[in-house]
N, C-alpha and C. Protein backbone atom coordinates (compact mmCIF):
# COMPACT_ATOMS: atom_id res chain seq x y z
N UNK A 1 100.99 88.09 89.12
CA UNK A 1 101.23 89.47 89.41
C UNK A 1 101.68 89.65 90.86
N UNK A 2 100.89 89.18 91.77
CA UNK A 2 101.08 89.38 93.14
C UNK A 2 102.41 88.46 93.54
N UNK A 3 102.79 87.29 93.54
CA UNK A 3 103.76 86.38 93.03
C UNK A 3 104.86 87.04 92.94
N UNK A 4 104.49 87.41 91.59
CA UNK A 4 106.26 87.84 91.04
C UNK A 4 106.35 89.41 91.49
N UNK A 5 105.91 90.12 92.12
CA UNK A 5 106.19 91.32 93.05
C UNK A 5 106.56 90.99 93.98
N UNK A 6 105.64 90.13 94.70
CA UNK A 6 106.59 89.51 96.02
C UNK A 6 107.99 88.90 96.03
N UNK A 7 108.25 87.78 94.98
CA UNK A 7 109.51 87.20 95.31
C UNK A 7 110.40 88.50 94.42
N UNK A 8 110.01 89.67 93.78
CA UNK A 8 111.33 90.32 93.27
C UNK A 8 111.55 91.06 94.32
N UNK A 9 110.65 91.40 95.49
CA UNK A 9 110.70 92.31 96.34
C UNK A 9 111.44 91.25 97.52
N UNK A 10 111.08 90.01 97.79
CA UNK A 10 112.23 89.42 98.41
C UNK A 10 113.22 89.50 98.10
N UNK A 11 113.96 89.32 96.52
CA UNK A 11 114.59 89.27 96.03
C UNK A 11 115.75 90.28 96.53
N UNK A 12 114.96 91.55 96.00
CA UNK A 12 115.58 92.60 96.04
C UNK A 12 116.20 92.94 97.91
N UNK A 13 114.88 92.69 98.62
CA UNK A 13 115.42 92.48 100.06
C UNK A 13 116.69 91.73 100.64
N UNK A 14 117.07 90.61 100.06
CA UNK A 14 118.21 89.98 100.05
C UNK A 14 119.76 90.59 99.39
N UNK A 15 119.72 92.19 98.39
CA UNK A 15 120.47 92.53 97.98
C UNK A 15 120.65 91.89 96.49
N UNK A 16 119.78 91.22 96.14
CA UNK A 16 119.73 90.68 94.41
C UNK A 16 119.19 91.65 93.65
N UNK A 17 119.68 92.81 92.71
CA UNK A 17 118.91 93.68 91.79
C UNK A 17 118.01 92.67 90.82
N UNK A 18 118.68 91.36 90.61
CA UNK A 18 117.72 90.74 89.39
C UNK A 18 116.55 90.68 89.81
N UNK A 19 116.24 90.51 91.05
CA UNK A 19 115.00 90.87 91.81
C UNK A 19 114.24 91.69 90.97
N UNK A 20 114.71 92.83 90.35
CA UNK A 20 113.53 93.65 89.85
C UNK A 20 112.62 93.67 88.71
N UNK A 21 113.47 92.78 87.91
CA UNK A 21 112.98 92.06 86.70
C UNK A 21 111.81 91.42 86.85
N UNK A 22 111.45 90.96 88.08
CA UNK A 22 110.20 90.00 88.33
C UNK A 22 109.14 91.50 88.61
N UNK A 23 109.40 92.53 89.23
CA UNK A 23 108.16 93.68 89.11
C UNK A 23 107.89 94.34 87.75
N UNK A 24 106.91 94.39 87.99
CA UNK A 24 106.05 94.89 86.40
C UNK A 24 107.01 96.80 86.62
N UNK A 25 107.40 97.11 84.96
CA UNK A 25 107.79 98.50 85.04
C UNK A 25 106.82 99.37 84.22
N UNK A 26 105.31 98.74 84.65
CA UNK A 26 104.39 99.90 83.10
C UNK A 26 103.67 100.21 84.67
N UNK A 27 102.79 101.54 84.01
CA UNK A 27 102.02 101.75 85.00
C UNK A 27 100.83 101.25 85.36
N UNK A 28 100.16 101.00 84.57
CA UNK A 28 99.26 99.45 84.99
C UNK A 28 99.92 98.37 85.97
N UNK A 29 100.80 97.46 86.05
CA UNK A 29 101.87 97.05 86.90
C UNK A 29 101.92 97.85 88.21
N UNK A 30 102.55 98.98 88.42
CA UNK A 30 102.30 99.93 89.24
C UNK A 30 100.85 100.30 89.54
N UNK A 31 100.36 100.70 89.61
CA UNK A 31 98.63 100.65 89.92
C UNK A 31 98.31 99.30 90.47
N UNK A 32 98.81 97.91 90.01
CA UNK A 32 98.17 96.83 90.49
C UNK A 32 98.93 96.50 91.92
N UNK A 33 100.34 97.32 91.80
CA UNK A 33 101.00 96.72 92.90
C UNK A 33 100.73 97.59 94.58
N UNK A 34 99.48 98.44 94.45
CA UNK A 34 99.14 99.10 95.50
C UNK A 34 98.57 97.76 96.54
N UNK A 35 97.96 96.92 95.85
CA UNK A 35 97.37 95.64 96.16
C UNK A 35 98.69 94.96 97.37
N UNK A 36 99.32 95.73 97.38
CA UNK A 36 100.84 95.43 98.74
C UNK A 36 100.09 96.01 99.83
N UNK A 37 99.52 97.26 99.54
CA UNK A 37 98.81 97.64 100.63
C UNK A 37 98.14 96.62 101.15
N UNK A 38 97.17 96.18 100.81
CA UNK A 38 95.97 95.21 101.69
C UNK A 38 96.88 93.98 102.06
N UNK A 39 97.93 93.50 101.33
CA UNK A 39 98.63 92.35 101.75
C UNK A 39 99.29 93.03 103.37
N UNK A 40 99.46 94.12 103.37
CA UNK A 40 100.08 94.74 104.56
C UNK A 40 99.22 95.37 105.95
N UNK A 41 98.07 95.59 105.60
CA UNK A 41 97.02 95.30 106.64
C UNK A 41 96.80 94.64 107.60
N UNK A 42 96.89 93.27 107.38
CA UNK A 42 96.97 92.60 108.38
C UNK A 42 98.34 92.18 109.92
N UNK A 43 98.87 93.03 109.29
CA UNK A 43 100.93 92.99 109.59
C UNK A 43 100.49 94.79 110.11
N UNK A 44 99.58 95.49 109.86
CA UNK A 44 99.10 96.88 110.27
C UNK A 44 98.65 96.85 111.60
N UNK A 45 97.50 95.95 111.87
CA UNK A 45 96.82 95.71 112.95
C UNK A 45 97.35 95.20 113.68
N UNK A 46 97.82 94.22 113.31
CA UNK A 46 98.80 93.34 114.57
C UNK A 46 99.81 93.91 115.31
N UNK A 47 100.36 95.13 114.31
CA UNK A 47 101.21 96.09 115.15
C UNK A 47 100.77 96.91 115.99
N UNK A 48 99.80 97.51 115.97
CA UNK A 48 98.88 98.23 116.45
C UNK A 48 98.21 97.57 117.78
N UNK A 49 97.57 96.34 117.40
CA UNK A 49 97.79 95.43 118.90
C UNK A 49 98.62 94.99 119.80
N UNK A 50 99.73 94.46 119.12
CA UNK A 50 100.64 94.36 119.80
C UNK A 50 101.45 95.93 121.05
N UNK A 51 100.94 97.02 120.30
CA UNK A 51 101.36 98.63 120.65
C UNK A 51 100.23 98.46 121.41
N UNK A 52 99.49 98.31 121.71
CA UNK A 52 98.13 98.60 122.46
C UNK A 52 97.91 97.44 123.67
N UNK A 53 98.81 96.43 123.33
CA UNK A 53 98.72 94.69 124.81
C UNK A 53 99.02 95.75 125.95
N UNK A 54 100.34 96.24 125.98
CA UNK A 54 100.21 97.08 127.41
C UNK A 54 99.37 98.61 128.01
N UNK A 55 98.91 98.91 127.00
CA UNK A 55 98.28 100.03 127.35
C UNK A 55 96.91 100.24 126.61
N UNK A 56 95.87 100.15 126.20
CA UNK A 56 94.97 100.89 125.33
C UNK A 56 95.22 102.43 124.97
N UNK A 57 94.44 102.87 123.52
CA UNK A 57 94.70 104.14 123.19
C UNK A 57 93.41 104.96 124.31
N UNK A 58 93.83 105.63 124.71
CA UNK A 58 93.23 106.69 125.48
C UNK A 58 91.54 107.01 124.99
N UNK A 59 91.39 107.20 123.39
CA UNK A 59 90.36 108.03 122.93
C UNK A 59 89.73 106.88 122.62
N UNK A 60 90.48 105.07 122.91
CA UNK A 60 89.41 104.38 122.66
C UNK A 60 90.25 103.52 121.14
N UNK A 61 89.64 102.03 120.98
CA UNK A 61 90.62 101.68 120.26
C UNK A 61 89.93 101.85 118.90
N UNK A 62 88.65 101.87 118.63
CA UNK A 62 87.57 102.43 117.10
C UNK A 62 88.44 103.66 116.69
N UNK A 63 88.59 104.75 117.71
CA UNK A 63 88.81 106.30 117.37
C UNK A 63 90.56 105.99 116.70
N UNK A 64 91.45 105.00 117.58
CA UNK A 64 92.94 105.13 117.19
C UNK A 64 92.94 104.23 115.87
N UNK A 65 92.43 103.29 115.69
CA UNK A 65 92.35 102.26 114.60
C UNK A 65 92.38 103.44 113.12
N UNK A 66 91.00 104.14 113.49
CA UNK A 66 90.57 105.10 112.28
C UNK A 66 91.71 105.88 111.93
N UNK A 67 92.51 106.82 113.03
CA UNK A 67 92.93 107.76 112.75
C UNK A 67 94.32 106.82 111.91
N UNK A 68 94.92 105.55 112.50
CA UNK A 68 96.19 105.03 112.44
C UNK A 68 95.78 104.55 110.53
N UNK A 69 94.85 104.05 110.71
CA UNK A 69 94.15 103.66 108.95
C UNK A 69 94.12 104.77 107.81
N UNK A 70 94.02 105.93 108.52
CA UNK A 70 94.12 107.08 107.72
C UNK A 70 95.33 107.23 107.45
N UNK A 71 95.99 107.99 108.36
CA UNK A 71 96.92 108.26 108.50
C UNK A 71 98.20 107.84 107.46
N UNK A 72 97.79 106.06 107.87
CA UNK A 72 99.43 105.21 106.83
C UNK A 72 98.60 105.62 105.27
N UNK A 73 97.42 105.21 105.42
CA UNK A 73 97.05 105.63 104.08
C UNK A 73 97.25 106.54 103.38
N UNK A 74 97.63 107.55 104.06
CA UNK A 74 97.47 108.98 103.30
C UNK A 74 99.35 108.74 103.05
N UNK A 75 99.71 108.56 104.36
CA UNK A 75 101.53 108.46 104.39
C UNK A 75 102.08 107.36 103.03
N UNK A 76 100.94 106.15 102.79
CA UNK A 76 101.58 105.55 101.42
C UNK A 76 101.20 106.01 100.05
N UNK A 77 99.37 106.85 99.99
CA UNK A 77 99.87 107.50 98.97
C UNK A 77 100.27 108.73 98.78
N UNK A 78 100.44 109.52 99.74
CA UNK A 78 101.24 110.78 99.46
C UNK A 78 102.63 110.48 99.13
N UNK A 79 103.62 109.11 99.38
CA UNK A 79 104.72 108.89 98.76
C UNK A 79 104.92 108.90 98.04
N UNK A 80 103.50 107.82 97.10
CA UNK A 80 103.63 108.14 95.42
C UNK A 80 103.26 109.64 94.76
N UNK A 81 102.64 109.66 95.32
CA UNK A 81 102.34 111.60 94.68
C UNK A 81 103.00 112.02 94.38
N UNK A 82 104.46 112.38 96.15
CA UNK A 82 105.10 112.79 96.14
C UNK A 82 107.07 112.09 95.23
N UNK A 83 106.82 111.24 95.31
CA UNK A 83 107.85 110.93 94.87
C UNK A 83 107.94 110.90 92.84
N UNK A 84 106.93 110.57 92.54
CA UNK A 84 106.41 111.19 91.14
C UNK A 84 106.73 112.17 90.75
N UNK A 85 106.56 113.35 91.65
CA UNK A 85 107.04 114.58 91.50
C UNK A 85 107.88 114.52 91.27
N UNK A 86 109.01 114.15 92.29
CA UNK A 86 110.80 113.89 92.14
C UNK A 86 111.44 113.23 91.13
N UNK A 87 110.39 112.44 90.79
CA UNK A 87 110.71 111.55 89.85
C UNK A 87 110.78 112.23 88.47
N UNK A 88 109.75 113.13 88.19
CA UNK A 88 109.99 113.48 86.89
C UNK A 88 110.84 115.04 87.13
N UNK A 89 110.48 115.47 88.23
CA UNK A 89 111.78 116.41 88.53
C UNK A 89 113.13 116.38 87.74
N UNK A 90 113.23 115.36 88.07
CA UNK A 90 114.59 114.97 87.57
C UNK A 90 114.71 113.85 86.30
N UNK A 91 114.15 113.95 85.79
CA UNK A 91 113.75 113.79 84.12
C UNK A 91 113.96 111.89 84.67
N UNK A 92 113.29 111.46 85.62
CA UNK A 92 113.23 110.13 85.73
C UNK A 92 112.09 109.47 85.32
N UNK A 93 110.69 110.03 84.99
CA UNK A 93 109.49 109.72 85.23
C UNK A 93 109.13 108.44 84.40
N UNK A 94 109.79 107.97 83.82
CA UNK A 94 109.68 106.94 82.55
C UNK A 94 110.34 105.13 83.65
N UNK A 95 111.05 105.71 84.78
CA UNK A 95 111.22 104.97 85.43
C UNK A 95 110.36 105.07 86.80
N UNK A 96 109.64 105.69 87.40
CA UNK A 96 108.84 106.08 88.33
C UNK A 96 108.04 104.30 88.71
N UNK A 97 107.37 104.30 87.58
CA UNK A 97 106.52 103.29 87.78
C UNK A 97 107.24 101.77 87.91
N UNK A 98 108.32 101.59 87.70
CA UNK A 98 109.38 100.36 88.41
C UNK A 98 109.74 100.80 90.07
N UNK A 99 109.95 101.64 90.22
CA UNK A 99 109.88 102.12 91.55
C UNK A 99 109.36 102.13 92.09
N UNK A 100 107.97 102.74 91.98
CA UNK A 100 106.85 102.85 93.13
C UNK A 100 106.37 101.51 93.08
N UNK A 101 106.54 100.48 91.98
CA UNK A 101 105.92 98.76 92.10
C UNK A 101 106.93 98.12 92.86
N UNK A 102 108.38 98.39 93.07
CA UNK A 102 109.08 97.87 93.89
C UNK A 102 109.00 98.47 95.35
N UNK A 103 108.86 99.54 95.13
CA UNK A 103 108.52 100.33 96.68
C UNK A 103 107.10 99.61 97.37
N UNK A 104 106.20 99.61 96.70
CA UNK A 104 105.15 99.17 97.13
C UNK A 104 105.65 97.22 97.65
N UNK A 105 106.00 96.87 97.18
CA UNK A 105 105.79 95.34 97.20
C UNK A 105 107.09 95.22 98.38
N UNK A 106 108.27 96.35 98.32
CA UNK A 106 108.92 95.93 99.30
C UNK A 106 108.37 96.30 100.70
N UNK A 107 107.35 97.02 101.06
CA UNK A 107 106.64 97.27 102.13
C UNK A 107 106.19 95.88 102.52
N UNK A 108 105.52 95.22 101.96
CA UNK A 108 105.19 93.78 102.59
C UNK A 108 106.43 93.33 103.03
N UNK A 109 107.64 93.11 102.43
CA UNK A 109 108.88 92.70 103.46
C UNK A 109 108.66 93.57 104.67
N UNK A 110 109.20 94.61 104.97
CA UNK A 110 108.98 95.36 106.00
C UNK A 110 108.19 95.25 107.01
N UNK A 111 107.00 95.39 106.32
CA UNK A 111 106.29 94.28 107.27
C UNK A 111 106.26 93.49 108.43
N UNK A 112 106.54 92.47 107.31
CA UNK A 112 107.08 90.92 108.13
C UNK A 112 107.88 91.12 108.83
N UNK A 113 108.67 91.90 108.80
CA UNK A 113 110.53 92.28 109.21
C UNK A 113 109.61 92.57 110.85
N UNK A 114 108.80 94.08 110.47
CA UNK A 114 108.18 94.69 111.70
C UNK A 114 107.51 94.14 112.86
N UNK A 115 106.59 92.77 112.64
CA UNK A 115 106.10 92.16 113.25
C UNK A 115 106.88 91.08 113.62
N UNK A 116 108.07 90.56 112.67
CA UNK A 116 109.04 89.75 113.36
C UNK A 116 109.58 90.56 115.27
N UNK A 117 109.93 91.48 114.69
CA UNK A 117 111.01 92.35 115.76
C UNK A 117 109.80 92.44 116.87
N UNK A 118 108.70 93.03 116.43
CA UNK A 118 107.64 92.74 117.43
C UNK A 118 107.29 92.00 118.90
N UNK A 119 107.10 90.93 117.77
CA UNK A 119 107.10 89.09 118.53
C UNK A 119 108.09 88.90 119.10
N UNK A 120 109.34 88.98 118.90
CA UNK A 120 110.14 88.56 119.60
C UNK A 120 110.41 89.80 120.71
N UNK A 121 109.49 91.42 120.53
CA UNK A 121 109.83 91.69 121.67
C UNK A 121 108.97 91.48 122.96
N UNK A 122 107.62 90.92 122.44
CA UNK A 122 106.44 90.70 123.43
C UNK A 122 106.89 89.64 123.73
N UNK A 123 107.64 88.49 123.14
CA UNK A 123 107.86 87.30 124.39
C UNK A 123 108.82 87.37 124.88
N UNK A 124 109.76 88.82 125.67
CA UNK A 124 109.90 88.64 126.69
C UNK A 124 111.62 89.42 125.79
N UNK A 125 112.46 89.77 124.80
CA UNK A 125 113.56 89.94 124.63
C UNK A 125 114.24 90.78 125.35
N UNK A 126 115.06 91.15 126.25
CA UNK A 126 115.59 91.35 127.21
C UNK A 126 115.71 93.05 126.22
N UNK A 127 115.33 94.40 126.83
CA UNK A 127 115.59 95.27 126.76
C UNK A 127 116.36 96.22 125.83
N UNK A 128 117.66 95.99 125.87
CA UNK A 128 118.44 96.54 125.29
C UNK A 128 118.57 95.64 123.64
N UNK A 129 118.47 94.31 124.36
CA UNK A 129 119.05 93.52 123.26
C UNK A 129 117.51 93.77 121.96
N UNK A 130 116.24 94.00 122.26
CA UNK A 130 114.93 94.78 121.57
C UNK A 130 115.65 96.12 120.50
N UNK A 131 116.20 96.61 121.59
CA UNK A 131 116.27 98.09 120.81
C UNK A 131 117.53 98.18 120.02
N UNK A 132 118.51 97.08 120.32
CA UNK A 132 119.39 96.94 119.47
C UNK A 132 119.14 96.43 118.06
N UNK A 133 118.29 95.40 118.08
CA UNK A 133 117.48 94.57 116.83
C UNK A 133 116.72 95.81 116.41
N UNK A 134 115.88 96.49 116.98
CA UNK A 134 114.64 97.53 116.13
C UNK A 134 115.77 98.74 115.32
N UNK A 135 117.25 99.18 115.80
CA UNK A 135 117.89 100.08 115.48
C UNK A 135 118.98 98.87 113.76
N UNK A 136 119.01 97.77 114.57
CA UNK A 136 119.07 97.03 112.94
C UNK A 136 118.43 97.05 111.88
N UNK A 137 116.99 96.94 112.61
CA UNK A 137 115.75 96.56 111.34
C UNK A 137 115.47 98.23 111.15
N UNK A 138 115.56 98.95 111.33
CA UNK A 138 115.79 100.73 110.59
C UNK A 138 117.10 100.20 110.12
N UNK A 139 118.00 100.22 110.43
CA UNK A 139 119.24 100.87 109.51
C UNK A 139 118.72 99.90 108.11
N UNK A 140 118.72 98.36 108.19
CA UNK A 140 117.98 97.55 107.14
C UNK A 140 116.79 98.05 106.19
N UNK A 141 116.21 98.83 106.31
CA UNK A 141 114.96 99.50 106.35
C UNK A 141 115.43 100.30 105.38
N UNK A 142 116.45 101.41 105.94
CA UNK A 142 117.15 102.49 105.24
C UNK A 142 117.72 102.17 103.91
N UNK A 143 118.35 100.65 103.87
CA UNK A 143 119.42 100.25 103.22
C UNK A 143 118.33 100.17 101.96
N UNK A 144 117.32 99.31 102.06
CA UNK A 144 116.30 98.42 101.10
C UNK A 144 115.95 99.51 100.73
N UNK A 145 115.34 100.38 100.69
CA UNK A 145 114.56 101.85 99.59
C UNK A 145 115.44 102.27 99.30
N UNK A 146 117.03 102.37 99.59
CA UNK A 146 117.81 103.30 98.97
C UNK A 146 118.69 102.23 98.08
N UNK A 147 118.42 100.81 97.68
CA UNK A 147 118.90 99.80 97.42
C UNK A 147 118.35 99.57 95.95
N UNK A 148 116.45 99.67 96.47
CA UNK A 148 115.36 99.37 95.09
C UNK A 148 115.44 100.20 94.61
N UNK A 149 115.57 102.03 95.13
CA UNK A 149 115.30 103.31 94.32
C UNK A 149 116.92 103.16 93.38
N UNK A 150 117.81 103.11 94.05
CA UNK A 150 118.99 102.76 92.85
C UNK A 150 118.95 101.81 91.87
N UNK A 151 118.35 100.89 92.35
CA UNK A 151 117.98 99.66 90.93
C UNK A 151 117.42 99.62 90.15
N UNK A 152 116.14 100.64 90.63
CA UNK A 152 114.83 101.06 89.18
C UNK A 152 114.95 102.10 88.92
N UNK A 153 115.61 103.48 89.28
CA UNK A 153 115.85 104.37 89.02
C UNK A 153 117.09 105.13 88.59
N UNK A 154 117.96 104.10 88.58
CA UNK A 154 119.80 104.01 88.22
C UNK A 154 120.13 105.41 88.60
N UNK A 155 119.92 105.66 89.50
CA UNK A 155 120.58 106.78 90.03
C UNK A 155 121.03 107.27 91.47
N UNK A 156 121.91 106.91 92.10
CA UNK A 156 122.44 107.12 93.28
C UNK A 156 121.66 107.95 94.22
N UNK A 157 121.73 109.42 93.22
CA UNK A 157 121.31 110.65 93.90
C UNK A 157 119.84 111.19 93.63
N UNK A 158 119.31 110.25 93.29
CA UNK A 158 117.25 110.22 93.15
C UNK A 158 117.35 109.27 94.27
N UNK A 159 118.06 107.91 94.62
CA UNK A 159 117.81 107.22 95.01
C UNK A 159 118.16 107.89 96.82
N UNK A 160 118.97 108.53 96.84
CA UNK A 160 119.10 109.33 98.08
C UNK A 160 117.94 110.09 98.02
N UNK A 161 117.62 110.81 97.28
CA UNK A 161 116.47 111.56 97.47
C UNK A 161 114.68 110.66 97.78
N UNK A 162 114.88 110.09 97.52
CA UNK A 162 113.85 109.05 97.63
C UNK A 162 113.74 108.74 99.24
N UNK A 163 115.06 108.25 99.34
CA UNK A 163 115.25 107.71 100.55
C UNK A 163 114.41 108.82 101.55
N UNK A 164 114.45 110.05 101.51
CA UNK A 164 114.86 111.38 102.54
C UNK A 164 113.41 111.21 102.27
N UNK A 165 112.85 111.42 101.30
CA UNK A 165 111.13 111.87 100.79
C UNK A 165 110.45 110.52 101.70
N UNK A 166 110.77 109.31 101.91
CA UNK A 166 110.56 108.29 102.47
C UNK A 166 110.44 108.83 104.32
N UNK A 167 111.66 109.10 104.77
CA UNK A 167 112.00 109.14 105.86
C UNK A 167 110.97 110.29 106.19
N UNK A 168 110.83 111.72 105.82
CA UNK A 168 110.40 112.83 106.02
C UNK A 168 108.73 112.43 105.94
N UNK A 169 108.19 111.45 105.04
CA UNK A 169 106.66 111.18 105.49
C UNK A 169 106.45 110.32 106.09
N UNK A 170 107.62 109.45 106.61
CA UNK A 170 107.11 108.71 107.77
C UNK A 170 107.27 109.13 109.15
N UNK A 171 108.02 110.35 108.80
CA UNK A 171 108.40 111.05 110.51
C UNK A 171 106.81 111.92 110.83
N UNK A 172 106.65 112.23 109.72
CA UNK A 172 105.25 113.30 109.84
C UNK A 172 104.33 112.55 109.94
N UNK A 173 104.22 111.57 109.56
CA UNK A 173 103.35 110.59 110.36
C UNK A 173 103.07 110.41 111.45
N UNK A 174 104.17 109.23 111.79
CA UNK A 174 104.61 109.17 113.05
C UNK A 174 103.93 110.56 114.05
N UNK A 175 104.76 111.57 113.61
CA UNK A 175 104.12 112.87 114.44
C UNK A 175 103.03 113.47 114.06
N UNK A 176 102.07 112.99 113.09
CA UNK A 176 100.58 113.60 112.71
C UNK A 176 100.13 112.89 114.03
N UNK A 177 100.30 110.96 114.14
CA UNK A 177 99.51 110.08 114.84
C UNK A 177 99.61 110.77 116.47
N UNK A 178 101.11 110.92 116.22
CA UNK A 178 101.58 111.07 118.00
C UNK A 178 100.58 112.65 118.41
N UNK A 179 100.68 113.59 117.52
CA UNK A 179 99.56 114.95 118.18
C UNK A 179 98.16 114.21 117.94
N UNK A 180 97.56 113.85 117.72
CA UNK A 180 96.12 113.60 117.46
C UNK A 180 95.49 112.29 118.13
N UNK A 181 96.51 111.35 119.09
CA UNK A 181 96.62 110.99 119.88
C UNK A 181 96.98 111.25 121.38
N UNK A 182 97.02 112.51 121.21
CA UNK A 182 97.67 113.13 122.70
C UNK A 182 96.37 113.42 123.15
C-alpha cells in the first residue's frame, strides 16, 4: 500500500500518468493514503529547524512547533474537505478518491523536494542562486497538482481548480502561522 503510493507518486512526479495506476482509486485506498502525512513529519520538523538554525521562534519553540502541527494539519485536511466539495461540485466525486490518494502521496515528494532546496541552502548556496532554485521548486510544485489533478480527475478545468483550492490554503496558512506568530 505505502509502496505502490509512493513509487506512483514518484512516478507521477517525473511526468508518467501510468504512475497513477499504482494509487489505490476506492476510498478505503484514500483513507489509507493520509498515512503520507506521518511519512511527511519528519521532512515537517526538519523544516521547521532548519527555519529556526538562525533565529528561534519568539513565543518559544514548544508554543511554534504546536501552532505549525496544527496548523499544516488542519491546511491538509481542510484540502480534502474542501476539495471533495469541488469535486462533486462538478459531478467528479466518483473520481475524488484517486485524487486525494495521489495528492496525498505526492506531498511526500514535495517534501523531499523541500528539504532538498533547504540543505543545499544552509550549506552555504550563494543567495540569489537559493531563490532562484526555491522559485523552480514552486513553479515544479505548481506543475505536479495540476499534473495528478488532470490524471485522476480527466479534467483540465477541475484540475485548475484544484490547483487554486491548493494554492489559496496554503497561502492562508502560511498567513494563519505568520499572524499568530507575530
Amino acid at each position: 500500500m505505502i509502496e505502490a503510493g509512493l513509487r506512483g507518486a514518484f512516478m507521477l512526479a517525473r511526468g508518467q500518468a501510468h504512475g497513477a495506476m499504482l494509487i489505490e482509486d476506492t476510498p478505503e485506498g484514500a483513507a489509507r493514503s493520509f498515512w503520507a502525512a506521518a511519512l511527511c513529519l519528519p521532512g515537517l520538523l526538519a523544516l521547521m529547524l532548519f527555519d529556526w538554525a538562525g533565529e528561534p521562534p519568539a513565543a518559544g519553540v514548544g508554543h511554534a512547533l504546536l501552532l505549525h502541527l496544527l496548523a499544516r494539519g488542519g491546511g491538509w485536511a481542510g484540502f480534502a474537505v474542501a476539495s471533495h466539495a469541488l469535486a462533486q461540485a462538478s459531478g467528479r466525486v466518483s473520481a475524488w478518491p484517486h485524487f486525494i490518494a495521489a495528492w496525498n502521496w505526492a506531498n511526500v515528494v514535495q517534501y523531499l523536494l523541500f528539504l532538498a532546496v533547504s540543505a543545499t541552502a544552509m550549506l552555504g548556496l550563494p543567495g540569489a542562486l537559493a531563490s532562484a532554485l526555491a522559485l523552480a521548486t514552486l513553479g515544479y510544485q505548481l506543475w505536479l497538482v495540476f499534473f495528478l489533478a488532470r490524471t485522476t480527475l480527466g479534467s483540465r478545468g477541475l484540475a485548475m481548480a484544484m490547483l487554486g483550492l491548493d494554492l489559496l490554503i496554503g497561502v492562508t496558512v502560511e498567513a494563519l502561522l505568520a499572524s499568530l506568530s507575530a
